[in-house]
Protein backbone atom coordinates (compact mmCIF):
# COMPACT_ATOMS: atom_id res chain seq x y z
CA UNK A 1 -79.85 218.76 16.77
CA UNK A 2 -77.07 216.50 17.25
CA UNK A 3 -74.23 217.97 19.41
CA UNK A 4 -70.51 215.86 19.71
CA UNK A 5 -68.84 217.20 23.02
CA UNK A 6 -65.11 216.61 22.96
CA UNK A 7 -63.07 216.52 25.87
CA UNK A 8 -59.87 215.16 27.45
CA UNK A 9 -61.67 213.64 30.62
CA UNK A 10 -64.91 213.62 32.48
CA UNK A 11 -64.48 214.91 35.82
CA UNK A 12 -67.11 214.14 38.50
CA UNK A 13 -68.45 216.92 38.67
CA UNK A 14 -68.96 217.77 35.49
CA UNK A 15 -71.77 213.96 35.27
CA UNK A 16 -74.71 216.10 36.07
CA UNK A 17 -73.85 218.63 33.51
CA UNK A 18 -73.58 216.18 30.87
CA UNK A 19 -76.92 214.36 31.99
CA UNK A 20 -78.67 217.75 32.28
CA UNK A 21 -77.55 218.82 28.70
CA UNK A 22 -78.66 215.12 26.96
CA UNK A 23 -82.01 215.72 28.71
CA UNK A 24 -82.42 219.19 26.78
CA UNK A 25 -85.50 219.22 24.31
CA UNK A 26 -84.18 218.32 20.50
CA UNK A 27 -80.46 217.73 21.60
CA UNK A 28 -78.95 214.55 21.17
CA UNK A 29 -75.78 214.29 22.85
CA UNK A 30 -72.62 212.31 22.29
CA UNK A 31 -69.83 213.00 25.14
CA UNK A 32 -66.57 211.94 22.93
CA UNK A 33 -63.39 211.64 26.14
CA UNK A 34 -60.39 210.13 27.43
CA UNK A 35 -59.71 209.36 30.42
CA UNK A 36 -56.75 210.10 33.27
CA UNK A 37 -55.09 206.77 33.79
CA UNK A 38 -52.09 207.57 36.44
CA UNK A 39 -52.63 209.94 39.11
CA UNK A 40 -52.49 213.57 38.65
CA UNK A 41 -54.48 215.19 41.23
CA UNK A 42 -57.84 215.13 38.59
CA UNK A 43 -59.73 211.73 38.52
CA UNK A 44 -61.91 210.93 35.72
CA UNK A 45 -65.51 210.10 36.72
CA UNK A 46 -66.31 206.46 36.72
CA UNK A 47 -69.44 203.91 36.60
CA UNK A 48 -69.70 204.77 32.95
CA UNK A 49 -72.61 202.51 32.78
CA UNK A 50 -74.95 204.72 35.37
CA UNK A 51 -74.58 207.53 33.33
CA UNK A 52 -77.74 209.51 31.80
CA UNK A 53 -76.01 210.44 28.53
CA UNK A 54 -74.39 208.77 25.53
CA UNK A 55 -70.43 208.41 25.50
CA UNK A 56 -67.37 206.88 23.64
CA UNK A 57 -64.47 206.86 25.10
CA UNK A 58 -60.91 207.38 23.23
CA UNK A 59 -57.23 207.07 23.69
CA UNK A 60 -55.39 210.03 25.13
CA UNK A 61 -51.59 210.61 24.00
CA UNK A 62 -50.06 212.81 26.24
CA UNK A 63 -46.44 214.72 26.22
CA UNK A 64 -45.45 217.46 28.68
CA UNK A 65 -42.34 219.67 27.36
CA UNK A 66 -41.61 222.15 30.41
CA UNK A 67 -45.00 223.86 30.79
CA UNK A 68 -46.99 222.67 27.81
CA UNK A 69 -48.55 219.84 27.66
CA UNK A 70 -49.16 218.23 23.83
CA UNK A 71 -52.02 215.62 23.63
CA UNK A 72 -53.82 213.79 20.65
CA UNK A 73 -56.83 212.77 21.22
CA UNK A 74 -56.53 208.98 19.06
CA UNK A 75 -59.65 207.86 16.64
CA UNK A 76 -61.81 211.09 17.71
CA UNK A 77 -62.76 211.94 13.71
CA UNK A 78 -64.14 208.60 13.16
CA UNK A 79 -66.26 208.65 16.25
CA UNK A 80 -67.19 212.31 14.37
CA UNK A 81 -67.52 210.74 11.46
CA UNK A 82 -70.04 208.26 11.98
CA UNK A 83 -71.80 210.29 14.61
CA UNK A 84 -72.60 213.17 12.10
CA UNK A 85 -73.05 216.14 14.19
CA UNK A 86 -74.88 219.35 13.75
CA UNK A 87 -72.31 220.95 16.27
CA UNK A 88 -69.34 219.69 17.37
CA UNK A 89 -68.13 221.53 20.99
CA UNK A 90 -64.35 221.20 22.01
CA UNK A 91 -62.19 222.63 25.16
CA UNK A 92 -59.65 225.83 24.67
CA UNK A 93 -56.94 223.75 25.17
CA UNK A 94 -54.39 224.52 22.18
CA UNK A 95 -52.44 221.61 22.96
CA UNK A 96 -54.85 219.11 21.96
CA UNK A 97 -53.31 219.11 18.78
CA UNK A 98 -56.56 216.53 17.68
CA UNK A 99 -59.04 219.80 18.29
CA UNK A 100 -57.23 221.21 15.63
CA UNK A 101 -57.80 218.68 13.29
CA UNK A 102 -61.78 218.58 14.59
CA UNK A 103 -61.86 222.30 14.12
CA UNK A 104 -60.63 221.68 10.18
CA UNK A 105 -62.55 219.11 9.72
CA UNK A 106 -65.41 220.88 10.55
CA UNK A 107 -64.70 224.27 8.71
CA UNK A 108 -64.80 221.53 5.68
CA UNK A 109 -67.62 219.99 6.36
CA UNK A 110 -69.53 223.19 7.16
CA UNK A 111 -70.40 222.26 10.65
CA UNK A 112 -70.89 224.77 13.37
CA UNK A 113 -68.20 224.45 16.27
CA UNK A 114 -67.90 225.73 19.22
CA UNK A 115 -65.04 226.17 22.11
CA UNK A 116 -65.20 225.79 25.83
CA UNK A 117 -62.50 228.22 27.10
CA UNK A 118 -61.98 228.54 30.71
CA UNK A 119 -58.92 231.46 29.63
CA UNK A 120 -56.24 230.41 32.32
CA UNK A 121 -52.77 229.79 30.97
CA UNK A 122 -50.22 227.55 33.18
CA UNK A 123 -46.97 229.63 31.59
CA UNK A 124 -45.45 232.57 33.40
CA UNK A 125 -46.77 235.97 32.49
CA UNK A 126 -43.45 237.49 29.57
CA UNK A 127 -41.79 234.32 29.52
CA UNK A 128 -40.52 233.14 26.40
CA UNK A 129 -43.37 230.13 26.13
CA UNK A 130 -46.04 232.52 27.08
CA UNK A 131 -45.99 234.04 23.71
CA UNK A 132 -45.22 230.96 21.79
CA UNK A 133 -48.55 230.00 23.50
CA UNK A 134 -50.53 233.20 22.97
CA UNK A 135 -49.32 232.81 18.80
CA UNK A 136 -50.65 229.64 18.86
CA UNK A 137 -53.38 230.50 20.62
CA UNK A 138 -54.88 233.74 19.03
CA UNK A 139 -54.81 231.05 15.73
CA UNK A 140 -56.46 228.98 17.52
CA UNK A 141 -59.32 230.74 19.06
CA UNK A 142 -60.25 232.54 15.48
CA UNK A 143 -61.03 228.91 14.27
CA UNK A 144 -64.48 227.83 15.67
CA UNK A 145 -67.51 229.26 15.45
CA UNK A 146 -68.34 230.73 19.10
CA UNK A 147 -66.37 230.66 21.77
CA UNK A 148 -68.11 230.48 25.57
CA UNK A 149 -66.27 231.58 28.33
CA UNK A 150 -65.75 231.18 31.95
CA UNK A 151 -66.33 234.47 33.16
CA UNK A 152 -65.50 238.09 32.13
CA UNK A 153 -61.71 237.82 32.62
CA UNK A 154 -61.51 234.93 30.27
CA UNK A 155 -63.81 237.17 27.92
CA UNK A 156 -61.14 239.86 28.11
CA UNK A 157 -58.88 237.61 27.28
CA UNK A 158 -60.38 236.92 24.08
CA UNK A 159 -61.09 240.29 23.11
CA UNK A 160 -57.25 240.97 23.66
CA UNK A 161 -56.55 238.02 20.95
CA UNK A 162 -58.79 239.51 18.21
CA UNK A 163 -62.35 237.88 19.04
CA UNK A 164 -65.05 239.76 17.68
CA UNK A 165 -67.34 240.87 20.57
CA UNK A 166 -70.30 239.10 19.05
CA UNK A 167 -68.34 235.95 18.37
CA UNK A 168 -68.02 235.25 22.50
CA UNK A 169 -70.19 234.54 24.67
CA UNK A 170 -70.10 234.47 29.04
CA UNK A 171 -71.36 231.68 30.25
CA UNK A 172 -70.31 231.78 34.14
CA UNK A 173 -68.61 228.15 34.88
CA UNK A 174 -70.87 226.57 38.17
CA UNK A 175 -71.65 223.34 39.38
CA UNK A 176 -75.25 221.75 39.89
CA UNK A 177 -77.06 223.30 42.99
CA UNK A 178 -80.22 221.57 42.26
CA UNK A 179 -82.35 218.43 43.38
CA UNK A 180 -80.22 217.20 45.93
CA UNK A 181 -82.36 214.75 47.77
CA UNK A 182 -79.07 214.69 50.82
CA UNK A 183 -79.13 217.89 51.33
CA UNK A 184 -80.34 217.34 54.69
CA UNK A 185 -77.96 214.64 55.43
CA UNK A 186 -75.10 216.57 53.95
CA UNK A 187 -75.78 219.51 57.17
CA UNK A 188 -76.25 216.59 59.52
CA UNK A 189 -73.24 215.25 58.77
CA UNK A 190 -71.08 218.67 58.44
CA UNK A 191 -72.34 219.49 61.56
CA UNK A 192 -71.21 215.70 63.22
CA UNK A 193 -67.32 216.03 61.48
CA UNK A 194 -67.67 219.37 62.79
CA UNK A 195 -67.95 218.40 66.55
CA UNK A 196 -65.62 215.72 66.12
CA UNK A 197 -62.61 217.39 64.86
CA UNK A 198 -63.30 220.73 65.90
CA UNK A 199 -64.52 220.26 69.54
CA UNK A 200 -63.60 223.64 71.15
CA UNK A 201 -65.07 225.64 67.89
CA UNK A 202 -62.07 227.19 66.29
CA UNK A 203 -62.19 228.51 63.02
CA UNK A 204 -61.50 225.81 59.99
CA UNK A 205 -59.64 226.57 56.63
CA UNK A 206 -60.13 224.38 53.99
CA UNK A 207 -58.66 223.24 50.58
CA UNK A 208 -59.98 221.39 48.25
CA UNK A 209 -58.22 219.66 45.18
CA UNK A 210 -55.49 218.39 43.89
CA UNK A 211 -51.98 218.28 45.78
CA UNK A 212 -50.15 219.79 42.33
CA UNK A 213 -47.65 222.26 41.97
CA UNK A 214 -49.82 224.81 40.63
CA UNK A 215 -51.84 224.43 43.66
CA UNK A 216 -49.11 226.35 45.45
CA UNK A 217 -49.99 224.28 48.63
CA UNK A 218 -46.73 225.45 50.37
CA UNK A 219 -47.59 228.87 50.23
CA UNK A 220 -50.74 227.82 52.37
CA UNK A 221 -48.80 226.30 54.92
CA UNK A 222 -46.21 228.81 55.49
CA UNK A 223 -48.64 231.54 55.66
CA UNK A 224 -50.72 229.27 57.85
CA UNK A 225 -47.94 228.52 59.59
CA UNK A 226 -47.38 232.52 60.20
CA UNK A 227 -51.11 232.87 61.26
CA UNK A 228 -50.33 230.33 64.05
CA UNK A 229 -47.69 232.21 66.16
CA UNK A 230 -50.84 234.91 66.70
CA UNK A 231 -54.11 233.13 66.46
CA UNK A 232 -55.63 229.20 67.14
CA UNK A 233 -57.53 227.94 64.15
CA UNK A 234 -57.02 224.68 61.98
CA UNK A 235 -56.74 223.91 58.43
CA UNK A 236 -58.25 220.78 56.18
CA UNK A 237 -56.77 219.85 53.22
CA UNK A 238 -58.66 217.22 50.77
CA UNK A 239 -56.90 216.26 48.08
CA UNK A 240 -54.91 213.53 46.50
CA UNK A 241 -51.92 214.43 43.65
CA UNK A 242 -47.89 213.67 43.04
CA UNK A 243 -47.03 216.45 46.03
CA UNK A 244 -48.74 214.71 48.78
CA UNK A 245 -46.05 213.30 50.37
CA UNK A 246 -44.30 216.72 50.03
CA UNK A 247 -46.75 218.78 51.07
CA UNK A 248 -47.35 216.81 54.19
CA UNK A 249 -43.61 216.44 55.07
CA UNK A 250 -43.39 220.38 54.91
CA UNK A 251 -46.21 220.33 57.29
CA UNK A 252 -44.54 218.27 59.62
CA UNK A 253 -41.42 220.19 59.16
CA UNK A 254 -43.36 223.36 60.25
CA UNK A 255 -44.92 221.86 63.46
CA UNK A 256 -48.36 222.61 62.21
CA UNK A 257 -50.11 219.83 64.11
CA UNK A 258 -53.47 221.51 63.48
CA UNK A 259 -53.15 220.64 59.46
CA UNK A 260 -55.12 217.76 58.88
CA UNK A 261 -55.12 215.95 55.56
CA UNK A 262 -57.83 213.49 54.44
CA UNK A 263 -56.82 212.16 51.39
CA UNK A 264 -59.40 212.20 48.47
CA UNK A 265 -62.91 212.64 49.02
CA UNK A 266 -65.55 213.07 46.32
CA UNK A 267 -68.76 211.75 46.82
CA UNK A 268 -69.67 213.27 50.78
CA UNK A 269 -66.97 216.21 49.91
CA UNK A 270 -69.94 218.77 50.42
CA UNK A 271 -69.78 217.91 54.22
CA UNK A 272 -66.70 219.11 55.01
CA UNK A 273 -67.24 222.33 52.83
CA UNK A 274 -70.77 222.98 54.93
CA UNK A 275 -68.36 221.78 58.40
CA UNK A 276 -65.69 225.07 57.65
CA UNK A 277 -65.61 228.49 58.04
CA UNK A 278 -63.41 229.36 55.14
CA UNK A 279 -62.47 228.27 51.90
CA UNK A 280 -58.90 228.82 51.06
CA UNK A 281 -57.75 228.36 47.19
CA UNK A 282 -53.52 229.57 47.12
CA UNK A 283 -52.90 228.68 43.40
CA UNK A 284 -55.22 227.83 39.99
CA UNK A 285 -58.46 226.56 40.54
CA UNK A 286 -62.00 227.61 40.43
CA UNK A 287 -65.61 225.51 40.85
CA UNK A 288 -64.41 224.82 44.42
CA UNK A 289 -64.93 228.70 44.97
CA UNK A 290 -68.40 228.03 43.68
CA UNK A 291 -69.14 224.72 46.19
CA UNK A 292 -67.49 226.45 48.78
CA UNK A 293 -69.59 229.48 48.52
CA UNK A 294 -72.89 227.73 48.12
CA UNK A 295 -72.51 225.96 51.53
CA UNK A 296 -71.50 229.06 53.03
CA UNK A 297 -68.09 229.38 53.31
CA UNK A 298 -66.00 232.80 52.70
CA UNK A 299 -63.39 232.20 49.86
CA UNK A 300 -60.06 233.31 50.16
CA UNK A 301 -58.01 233.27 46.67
CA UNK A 302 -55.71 235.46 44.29
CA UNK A 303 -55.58 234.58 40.72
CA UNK A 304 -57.14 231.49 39.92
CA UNK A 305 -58.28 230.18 36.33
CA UNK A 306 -60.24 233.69 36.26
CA UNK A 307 -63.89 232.58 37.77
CA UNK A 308 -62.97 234.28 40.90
CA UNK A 309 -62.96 237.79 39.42
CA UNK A 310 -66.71 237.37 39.24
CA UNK A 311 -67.08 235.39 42.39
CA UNK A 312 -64.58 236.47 44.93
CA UNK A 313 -64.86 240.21 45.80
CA UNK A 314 -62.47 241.35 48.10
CA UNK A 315 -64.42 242.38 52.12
CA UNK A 316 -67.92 241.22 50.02
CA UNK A 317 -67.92 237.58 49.07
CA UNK A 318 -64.21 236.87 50.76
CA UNK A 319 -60.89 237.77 50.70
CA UNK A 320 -58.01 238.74 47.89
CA UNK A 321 -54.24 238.28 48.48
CA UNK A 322 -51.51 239.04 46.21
CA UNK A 323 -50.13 236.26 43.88
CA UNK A 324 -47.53 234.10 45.56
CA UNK A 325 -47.11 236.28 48.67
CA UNK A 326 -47.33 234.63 51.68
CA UNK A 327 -47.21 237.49 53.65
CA UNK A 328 -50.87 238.72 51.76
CA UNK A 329 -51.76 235.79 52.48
CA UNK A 330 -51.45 235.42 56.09
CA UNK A 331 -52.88 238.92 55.96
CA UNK A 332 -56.19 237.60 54.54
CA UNK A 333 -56.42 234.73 56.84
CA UNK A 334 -55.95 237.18 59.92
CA UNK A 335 -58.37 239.23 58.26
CA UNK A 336 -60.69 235.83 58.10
CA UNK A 337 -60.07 234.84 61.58
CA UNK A 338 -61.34 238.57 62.96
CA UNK A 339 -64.68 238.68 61.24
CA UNK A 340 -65.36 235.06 62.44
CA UNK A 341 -66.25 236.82 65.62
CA UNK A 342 -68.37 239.14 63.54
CA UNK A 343 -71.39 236.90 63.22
CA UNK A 344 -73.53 240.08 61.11
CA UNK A 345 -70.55 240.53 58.92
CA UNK A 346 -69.93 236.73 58.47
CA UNK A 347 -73.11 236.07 57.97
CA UNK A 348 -73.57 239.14 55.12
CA UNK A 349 -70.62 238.10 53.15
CA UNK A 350 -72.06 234.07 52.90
CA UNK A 351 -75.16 235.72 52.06
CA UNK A 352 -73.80 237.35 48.99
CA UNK A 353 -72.13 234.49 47.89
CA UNK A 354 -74.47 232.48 48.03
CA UNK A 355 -76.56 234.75 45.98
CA UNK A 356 -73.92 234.89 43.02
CA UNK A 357 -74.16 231.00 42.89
CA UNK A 358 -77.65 231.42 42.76
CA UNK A 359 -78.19 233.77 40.23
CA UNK A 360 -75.69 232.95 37.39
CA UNK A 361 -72.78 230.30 38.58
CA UNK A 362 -74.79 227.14 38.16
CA UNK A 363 -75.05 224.42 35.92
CA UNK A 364 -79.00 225.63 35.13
CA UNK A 365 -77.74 228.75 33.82
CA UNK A 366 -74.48 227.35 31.95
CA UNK A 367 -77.30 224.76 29.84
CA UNK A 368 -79.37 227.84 29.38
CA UNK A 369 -76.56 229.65 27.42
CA UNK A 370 -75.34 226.41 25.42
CA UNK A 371 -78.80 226.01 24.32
CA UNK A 372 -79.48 229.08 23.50
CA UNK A 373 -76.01 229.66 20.91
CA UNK A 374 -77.02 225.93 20.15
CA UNK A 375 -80.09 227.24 18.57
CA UNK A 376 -78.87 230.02 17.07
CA UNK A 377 -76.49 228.11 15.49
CA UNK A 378 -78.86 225.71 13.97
CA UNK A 379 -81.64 228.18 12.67
């Protein structure tokens, strides 16, 4: 079967899902994406050349008007065209006004689609663009064939829009846990950054991702900054995005000298997740719960793009605070900072979560699921 895989970029992490998916039995894979050009807190993966899968790479046109975003996606139906997929799979992103066009094209050329949909909106809960995006949107979902799904809030989500039950599918969004041949060096490592910027053993926040408005970075530092009239502990924040300077002048502003910021770091990232204690995610965001949780961190988080519903459960897995308070939130990292004396109770809730990354929230199990519907599709 040949499947076309449409997206705006390639992130890094998402190279050894790709690779994975080309390598499945009968599936011949075309990745069609752009690419991020200027910085926005999401780099595109690069040495395109050591990749394990076929791509083509296209011109992104992009347009933000307030909180929407409009993008077309420039020579993607010839690439279509001359490919000749069996399935064609695009992202839920309605403003990719080109996915529309695939979606039609494909209803006319009686090809089986499929949509991505990860089910978080950027606009404000009953604002006026929220339901000029959920019209658009409950259009847009009814259009391909199946629709997969980050998790069961993004399912919901669907349902609520008019998706038949048997037209959507969860596939639990995860990154690739498998055949690491560093995993050894990765602990050695952790454990050296670990001694030398944490010498006296107090407990470590971290964030990791971009520095974006969304992130709702300044909500972490003033609610860190609360947690540090009461209790010692230091925070990490990895990142790169148009805020940085901001972010780290509120910082300064705040005396927080035990914020330390090291820029972007992708490829020995998984070090300083196994080095901390806690993962701390104040805005959207999502497979760093999932990284963070496999090397044994506690994940602290309100509403994200939706994945945490399945992953974070509140005094199990981690801790919940209430949307934009940073009062909840200092409450959570308190609540952190007590059981990290609590090595049993510690210990049980990095047990459990690694267990749900396990189980369902990995790559393995996301190609399982696309394979299977890919099958059904084409039978």
């Amino acid at each position: 079967m040949k499947v076309a895989f449409v997206t705006n970029f390639i992130p890094p992490y998402r190279v050894s899902f790709f690779s994975k998916m080309a390598k499945l039995k009968g599936v011949d894979l075309l990745v069609i994406h752009g690419e991020v050009l200027q910085e926005t807190g999401r780099p595109s993966a690069r040495n395109h050349t050591d990749w394990k899968f076929n791509s083509h790479i296209i011109k992104n046109f992009e347009k933000g008007f307030g909180s929407f975003v409009l993008r077309w996606q420039s020579g993607v139906l010839p690439v279509l065209c001359s490919f000749k997929p069996d399935i064609i799979v695009i992202l839920g992103i309605s403003g990719t006004l080109s996915n529309w066009l695939i979606l039609a094209w494909a209803r006319y050329k009686r090809l089986h689609s499929m949509m991505w949909m990860c089910g978080w909106e950027a606009q404000e809960k009953n604002s006026i663009s929220y339901y000029v995006k959920k019209y658009f949107l409950r259009l847009y979902v009814q259009l391909p064939s199946i629709i997969l799904v980050y998790g069961t809030k993004a399912y919901n989500s669907m349902i609520d829009l008019g998706v038949p039950n048997k037209k959507c599918v969860v596939c639990y969004n995860g990154l690739d846990i498998e055949g690491s041949d560093n995993t050894s060096r990765i602990i050695d490592r952790g454990k050296r950054i670990r001694h030398e910027l944490n010498p006296t053993g107090l407990p470590i926040f971290l964030y990791v991702g971009g520095i974006l408005k969304e992130k709702k970075l300044d909500l972490l530092l003033y609610a860190f900054y609360q947690l540090k009239k009461n209790r010692k502990a230091k925070l990490w924040i990895i990142g790169d995005g148009p805020l940085l300077s901001d972010v780290k002048n509120l910082a300064s502003s705040l005396g927080l000298s035990d914020v330390h910021f090291f820029g972007r770091i992708i490829d020995d990232v998984d070090s300083y997740f196994y080095a901390s204690d806690f993962f701390v995610l104040p805005g959207i965001g999502g497979l760093a719960l999932n990284q963070a949780m496999f090397w044994g961190s506690p994940c602290i988080c309100s509403d994200a793009d939706g994945t945490e519903d399945d992953l974070v459960i509140n005094n199990e897995t981690g801790f919940r605070f209430i949307t934009n308070s940073v009062d909840s939130l200092n409450e959570s990292l308190l609540k952190a900072v007590k059981i990290y004396k609590n090595d049993e109770l510690y210990h049980k809730m990095t047990a459990t979560g690694l267990e749900l990354i396990k189980s369902r929230s990995n790559v393995n199990h996301m190609l399982d699921i696309f394979f299977n519907e890919f099958k059904k599709m084409t039978t």
